[in-house]
PDB file of N, CA and C in Angstrom:
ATOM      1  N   UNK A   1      95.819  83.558 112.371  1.00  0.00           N
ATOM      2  CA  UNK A   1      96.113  83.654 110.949  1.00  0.00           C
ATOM      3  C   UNK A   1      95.421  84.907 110.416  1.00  0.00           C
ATOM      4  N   UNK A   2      96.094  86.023 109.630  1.00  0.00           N
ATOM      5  CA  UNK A   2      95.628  86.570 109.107  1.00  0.00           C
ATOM      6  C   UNK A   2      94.777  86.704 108.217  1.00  0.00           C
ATOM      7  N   UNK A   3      93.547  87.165 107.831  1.00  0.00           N
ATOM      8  CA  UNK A   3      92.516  87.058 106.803  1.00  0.00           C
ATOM      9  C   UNK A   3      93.303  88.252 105.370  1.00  0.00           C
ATOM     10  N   UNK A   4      94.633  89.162 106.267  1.00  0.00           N
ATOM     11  CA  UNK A   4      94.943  89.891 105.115  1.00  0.00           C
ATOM     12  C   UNK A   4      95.769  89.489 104.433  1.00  0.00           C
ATOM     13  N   UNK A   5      96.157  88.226 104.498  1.00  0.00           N
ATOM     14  CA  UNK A   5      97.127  87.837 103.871  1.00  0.00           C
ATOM     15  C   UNK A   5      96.632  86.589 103.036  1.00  0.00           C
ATOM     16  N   UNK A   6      97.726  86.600 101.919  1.00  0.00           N
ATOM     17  CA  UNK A   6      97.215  85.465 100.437  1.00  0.00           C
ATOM     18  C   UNK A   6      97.408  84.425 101.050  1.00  0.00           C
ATOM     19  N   UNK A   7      97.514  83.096 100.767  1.00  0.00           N
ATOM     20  CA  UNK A   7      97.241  81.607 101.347  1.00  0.00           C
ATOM     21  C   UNK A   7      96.751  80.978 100.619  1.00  0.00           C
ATOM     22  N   UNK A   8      97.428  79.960 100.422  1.00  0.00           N
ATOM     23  CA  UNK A   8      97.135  78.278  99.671  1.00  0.00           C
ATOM     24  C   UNK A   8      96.687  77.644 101.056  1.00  0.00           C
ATOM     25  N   UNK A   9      95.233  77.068 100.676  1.00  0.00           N
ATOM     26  CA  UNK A   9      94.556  76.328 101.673  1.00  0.00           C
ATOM     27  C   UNK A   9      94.020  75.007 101.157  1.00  0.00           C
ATOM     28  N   UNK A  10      94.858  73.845 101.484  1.00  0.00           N
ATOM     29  CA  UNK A  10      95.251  72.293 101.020  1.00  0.00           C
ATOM     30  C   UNK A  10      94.726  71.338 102.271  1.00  0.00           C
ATOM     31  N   UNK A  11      93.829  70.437 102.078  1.00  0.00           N
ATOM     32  CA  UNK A  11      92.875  69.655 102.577  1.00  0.00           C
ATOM     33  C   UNK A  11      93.367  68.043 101.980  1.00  0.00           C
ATOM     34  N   UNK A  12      93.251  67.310 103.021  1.00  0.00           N
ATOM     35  CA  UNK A  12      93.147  65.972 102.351  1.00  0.00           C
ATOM     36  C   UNK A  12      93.122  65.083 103.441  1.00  0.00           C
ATOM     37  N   UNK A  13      92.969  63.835 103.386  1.00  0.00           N
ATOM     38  CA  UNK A  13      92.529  62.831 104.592  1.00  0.00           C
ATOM     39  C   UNK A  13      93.505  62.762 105.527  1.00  0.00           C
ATOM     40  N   UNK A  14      94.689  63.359 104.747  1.00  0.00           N
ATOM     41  CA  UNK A  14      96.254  63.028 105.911  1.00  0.00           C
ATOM     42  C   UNK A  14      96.219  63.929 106.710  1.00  0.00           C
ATOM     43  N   UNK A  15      95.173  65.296 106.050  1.00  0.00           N
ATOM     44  CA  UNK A  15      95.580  66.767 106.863  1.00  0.00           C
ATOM     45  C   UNK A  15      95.355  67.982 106.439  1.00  0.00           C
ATOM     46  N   UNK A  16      95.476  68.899 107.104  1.00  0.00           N
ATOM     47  CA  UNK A  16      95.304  70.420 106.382  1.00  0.00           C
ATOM     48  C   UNK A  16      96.853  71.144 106.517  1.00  0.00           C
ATOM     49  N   UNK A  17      97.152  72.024 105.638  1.00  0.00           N
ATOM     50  CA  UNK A  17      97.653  72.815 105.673  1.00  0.00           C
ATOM     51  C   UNK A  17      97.633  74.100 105.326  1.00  0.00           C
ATOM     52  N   UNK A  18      97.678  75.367 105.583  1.00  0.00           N
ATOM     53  CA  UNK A  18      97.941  76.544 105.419  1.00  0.00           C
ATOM     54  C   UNK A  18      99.226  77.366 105.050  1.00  0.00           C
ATOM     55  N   UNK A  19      99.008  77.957 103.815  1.00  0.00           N
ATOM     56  CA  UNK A  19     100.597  78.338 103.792  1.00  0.00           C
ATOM     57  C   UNK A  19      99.894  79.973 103.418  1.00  0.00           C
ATOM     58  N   UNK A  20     100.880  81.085 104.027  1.00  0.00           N
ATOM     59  CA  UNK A  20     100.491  82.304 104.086  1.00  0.00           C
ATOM     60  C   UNK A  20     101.926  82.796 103.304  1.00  0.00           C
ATOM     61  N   UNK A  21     101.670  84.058 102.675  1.00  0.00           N
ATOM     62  CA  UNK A  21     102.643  84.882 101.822  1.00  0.00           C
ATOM     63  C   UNK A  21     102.468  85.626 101.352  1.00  0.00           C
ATOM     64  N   UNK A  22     103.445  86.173 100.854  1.00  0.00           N
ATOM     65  CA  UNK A  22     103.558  87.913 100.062  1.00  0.00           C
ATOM     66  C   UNK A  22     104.542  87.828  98.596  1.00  0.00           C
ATOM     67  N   UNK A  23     104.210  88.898  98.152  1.00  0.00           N
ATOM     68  CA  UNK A  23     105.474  88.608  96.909  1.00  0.00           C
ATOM     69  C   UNK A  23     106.398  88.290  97.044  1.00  0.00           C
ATOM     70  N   UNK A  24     107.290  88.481  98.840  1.00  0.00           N
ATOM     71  CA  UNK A  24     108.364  87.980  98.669  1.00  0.00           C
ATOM     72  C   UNK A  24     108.841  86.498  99.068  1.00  0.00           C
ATOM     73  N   UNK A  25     107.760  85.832  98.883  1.00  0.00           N
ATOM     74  CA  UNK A  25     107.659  84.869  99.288  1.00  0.00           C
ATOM     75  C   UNK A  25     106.725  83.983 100.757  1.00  0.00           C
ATOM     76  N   UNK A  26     107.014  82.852 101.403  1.00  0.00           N
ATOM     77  CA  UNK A  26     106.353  82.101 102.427  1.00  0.00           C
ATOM     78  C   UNK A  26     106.703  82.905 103.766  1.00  0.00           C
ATOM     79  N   UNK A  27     105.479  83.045 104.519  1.00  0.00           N
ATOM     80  CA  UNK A  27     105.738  84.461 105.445  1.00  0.00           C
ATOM     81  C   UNK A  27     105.151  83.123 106.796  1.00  0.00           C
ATOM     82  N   UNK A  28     104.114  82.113 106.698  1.00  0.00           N
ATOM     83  CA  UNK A  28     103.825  81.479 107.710  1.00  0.00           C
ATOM     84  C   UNK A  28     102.929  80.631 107.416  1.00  0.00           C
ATOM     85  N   UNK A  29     102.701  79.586 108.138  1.00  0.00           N
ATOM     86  CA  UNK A  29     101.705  77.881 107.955  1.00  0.00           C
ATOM     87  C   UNK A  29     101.009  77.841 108.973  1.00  0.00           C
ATOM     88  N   UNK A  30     100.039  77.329 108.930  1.00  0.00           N
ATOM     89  CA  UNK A  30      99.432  75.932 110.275  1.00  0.00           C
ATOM     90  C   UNK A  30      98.993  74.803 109.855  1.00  0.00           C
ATOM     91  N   UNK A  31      99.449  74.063 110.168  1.00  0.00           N
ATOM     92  CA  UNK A  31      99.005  72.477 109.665  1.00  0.00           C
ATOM     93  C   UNK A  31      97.852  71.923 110.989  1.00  0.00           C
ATOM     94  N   UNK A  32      97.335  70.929 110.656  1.00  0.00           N
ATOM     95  CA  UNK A  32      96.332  69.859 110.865  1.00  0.00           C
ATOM     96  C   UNK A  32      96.210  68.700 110.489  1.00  0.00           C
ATOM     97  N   UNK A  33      96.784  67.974 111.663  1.00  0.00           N
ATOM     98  CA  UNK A  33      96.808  65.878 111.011  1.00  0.00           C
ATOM     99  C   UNK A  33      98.414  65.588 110.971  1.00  0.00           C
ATOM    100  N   UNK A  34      98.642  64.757 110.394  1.00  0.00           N
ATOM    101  CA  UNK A  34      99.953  64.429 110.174  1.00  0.00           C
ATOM    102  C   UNK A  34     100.654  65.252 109.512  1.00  0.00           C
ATOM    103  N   UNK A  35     100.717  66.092 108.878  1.00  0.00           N
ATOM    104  CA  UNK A  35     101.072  66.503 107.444  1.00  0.00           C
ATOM    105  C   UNK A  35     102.509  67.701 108.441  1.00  0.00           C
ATOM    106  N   UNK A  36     103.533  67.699 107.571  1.00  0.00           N
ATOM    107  CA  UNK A  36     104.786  68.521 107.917  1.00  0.00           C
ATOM    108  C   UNK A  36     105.018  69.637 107.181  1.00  0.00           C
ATOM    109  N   UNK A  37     105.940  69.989 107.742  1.00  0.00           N
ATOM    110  CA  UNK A  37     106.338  71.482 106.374  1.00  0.00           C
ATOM    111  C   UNK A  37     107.268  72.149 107.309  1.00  0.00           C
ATOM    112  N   UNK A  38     108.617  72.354 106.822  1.00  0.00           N
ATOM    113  CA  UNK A  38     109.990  73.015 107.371  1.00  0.00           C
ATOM    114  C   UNK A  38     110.066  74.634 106.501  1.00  0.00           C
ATOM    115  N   UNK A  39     109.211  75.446 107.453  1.00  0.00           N
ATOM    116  CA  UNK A  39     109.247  76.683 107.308  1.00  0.00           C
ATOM    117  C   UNK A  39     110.347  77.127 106.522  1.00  0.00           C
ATOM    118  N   UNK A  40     111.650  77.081 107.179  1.00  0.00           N
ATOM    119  CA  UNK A  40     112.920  77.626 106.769  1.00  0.00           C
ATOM    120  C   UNK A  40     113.371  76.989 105.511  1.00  0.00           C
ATOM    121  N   UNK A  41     113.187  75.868 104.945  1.00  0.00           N
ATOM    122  CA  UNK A  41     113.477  75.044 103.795  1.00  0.00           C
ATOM    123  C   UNK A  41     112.126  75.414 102.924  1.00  0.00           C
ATOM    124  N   UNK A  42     111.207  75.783 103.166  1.00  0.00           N
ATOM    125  CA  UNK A  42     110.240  76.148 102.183  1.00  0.00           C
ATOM    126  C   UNK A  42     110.635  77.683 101.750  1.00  0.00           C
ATOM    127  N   UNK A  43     110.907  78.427 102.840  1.00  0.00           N
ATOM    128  CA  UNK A  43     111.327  80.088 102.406  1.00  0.00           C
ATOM    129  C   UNK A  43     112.521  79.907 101.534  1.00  0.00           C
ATOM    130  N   UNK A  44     113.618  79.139 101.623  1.00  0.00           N
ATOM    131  CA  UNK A  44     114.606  79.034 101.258  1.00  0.00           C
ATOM    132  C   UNK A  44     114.078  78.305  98.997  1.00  0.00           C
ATOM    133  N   UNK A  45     113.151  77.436  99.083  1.00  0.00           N
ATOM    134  CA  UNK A  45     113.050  77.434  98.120  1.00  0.00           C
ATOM    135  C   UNK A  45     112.214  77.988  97.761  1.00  0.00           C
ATOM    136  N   UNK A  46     111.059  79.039  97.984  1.00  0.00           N
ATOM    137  CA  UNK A  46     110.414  79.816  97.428  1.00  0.00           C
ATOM    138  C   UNK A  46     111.272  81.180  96.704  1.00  0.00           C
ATOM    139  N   UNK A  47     112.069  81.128  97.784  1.00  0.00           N
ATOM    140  CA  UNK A  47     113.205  82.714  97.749  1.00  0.00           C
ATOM    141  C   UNK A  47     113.745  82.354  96.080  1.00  0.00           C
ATOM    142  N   UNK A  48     113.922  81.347  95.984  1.00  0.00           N
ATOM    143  CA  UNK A  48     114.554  80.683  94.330  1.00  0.00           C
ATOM    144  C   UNK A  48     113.701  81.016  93.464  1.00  0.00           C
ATOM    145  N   UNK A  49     112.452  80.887  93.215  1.00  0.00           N
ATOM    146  CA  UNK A  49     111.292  81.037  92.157  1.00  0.00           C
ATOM    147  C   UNK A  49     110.000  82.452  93.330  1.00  0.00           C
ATOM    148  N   UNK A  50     109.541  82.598  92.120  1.00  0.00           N
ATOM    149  CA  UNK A  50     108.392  83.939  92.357  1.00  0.00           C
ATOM    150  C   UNK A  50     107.543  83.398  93.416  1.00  0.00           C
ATOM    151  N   UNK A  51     106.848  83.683  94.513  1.00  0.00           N
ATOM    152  CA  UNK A  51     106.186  83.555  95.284  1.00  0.00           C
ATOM    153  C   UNK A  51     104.855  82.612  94.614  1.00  0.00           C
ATOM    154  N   UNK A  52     104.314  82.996  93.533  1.00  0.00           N
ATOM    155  CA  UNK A  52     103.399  82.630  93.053  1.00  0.00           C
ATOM    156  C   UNK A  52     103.445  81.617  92.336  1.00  0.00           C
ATOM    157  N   UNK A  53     104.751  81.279  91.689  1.00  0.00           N
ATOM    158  CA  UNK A  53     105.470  79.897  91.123  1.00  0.00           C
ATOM    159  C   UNK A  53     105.369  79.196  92.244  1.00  0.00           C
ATOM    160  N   UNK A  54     106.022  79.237  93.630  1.00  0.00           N
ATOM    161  CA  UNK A  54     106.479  78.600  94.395  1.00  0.00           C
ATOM    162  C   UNK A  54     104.555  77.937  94.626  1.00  0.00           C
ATOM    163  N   UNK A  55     103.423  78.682  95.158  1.00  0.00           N
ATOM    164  CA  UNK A  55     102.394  78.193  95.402  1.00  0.00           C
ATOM    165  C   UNK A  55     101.841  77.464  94.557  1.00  0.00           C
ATOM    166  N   UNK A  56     101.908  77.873  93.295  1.00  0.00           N
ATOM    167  CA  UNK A  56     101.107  76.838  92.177  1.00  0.00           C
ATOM    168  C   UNK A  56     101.799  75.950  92.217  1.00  0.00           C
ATOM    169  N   UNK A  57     103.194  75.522  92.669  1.00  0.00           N
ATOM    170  CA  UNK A  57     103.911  74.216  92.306  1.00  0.00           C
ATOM    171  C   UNK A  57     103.768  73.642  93.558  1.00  0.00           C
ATOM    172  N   UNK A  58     103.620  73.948  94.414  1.00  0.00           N
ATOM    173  CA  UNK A  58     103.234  73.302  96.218  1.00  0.00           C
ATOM    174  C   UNK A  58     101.591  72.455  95.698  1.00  0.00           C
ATOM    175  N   UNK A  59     100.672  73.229  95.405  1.00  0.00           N
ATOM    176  CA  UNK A  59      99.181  72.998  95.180  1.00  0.00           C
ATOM    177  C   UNK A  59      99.330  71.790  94.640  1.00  0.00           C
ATOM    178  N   UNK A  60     100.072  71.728  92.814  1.00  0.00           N
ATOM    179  CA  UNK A  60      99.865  70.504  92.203  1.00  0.00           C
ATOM    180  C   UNK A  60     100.444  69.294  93.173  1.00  0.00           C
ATOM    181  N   UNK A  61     101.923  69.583  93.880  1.00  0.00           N
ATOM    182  CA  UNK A  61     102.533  68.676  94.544  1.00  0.00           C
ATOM    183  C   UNK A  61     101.615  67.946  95.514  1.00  0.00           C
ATOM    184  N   UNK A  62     101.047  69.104  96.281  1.00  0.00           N
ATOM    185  CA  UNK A  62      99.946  68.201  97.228  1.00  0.00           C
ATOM    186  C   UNK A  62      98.919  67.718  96.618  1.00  0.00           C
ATOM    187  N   UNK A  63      98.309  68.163  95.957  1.00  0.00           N
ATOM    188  CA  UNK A  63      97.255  67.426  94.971  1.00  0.00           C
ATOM    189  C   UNK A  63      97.319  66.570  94.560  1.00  0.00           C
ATOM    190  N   UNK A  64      98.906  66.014  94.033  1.00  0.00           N
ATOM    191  CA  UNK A  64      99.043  65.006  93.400  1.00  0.00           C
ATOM    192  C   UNK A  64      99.459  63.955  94.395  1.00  0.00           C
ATOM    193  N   UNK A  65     100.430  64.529  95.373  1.00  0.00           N
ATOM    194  CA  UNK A  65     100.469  63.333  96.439  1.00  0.00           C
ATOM    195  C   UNK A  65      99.696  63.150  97.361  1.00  0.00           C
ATOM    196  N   UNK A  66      98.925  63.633  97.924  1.00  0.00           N
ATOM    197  CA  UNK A  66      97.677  63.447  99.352  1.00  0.00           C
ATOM    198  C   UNK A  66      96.201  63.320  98.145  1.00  0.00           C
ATOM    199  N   UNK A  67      96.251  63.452  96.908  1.00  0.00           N
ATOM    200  CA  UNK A  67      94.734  63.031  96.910  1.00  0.00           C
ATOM    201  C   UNK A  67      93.979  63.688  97.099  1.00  0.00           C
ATOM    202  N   UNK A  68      94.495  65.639  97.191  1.00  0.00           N
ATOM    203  CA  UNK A  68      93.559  66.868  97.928  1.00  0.00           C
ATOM    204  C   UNK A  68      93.382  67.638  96.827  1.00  0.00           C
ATOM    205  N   UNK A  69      92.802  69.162  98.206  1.00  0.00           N
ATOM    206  CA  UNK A  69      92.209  69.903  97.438  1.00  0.00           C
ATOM    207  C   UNK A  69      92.905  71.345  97.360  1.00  0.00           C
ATOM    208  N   UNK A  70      93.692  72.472  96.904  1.00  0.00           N
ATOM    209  CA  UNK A  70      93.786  73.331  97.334  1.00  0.00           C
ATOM    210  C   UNK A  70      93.020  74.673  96.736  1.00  0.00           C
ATOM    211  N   UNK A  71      92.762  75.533  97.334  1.00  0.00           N
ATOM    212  CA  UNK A  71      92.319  76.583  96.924  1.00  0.00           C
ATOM    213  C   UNK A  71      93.552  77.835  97.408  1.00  0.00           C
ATOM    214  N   UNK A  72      93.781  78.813  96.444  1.00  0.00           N
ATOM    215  CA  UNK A  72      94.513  80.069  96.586  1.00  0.00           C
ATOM    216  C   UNK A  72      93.388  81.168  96.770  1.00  0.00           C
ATOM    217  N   UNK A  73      94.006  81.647  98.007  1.00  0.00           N
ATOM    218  CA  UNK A  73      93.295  82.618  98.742  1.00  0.00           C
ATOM    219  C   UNK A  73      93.874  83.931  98.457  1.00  0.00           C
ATOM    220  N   UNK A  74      93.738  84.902  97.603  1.00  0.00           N
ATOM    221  CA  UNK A  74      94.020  86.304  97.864  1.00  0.00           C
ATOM    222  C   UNK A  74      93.723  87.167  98.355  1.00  0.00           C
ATOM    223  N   UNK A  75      94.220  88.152  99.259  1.00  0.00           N
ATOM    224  CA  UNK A  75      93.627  89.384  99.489  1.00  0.00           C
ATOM    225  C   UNK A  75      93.327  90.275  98.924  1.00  0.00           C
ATOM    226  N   UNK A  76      92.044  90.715  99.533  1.00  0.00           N
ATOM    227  CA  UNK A  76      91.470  91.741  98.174  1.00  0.00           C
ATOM    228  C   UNK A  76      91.734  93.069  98.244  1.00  0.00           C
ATOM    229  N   UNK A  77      92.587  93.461  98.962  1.00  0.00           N
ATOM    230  CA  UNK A  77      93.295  94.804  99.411  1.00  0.00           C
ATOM    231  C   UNK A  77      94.882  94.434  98.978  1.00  0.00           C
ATOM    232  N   UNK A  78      95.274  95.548  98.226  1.00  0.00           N
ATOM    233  CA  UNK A  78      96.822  95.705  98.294  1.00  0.00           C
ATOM    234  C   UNK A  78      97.289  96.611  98.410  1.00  0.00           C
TER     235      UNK A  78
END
């Protein structure tokens, strides 16, 4: 996983996930535990809303359903 790249990093008892991206959207994941995520159906609805819409609305979603935590990771180079 790249350290140069932005990332929503989401924790919770079911699992971890990682989601990596750019303005133009979801570029790559790694999960941990049960937890899923269909790459191609996530690009496909990020591609619909701003990259940054798409993460803040993933964060609350998991937050609100797993009971977690996420933090947004930016890079500090652009």
């Amino acid at each position: 996983m790249s350290e140069s790249s932005d990332r929503l990093e989401c924790k919770s008892c079911n699992g971890n996930i990682t989601i990596l991206y750019d303005e133009k959207g979801v570029i790559g994941y790694s999960t941990i535990g049960s937890l899923s995520y269909d790459l191609y159906d996530e690009q496909e609805i990020a591609s619909k809303m701003s990259a940054s819409n798409y993460i803040n609305q993933y964060k609350i979603n998991f937050e609100n359903s797993y009971d977690g935590t996420c933090i947004i990771k930016e890079k500090s180079i652009r």
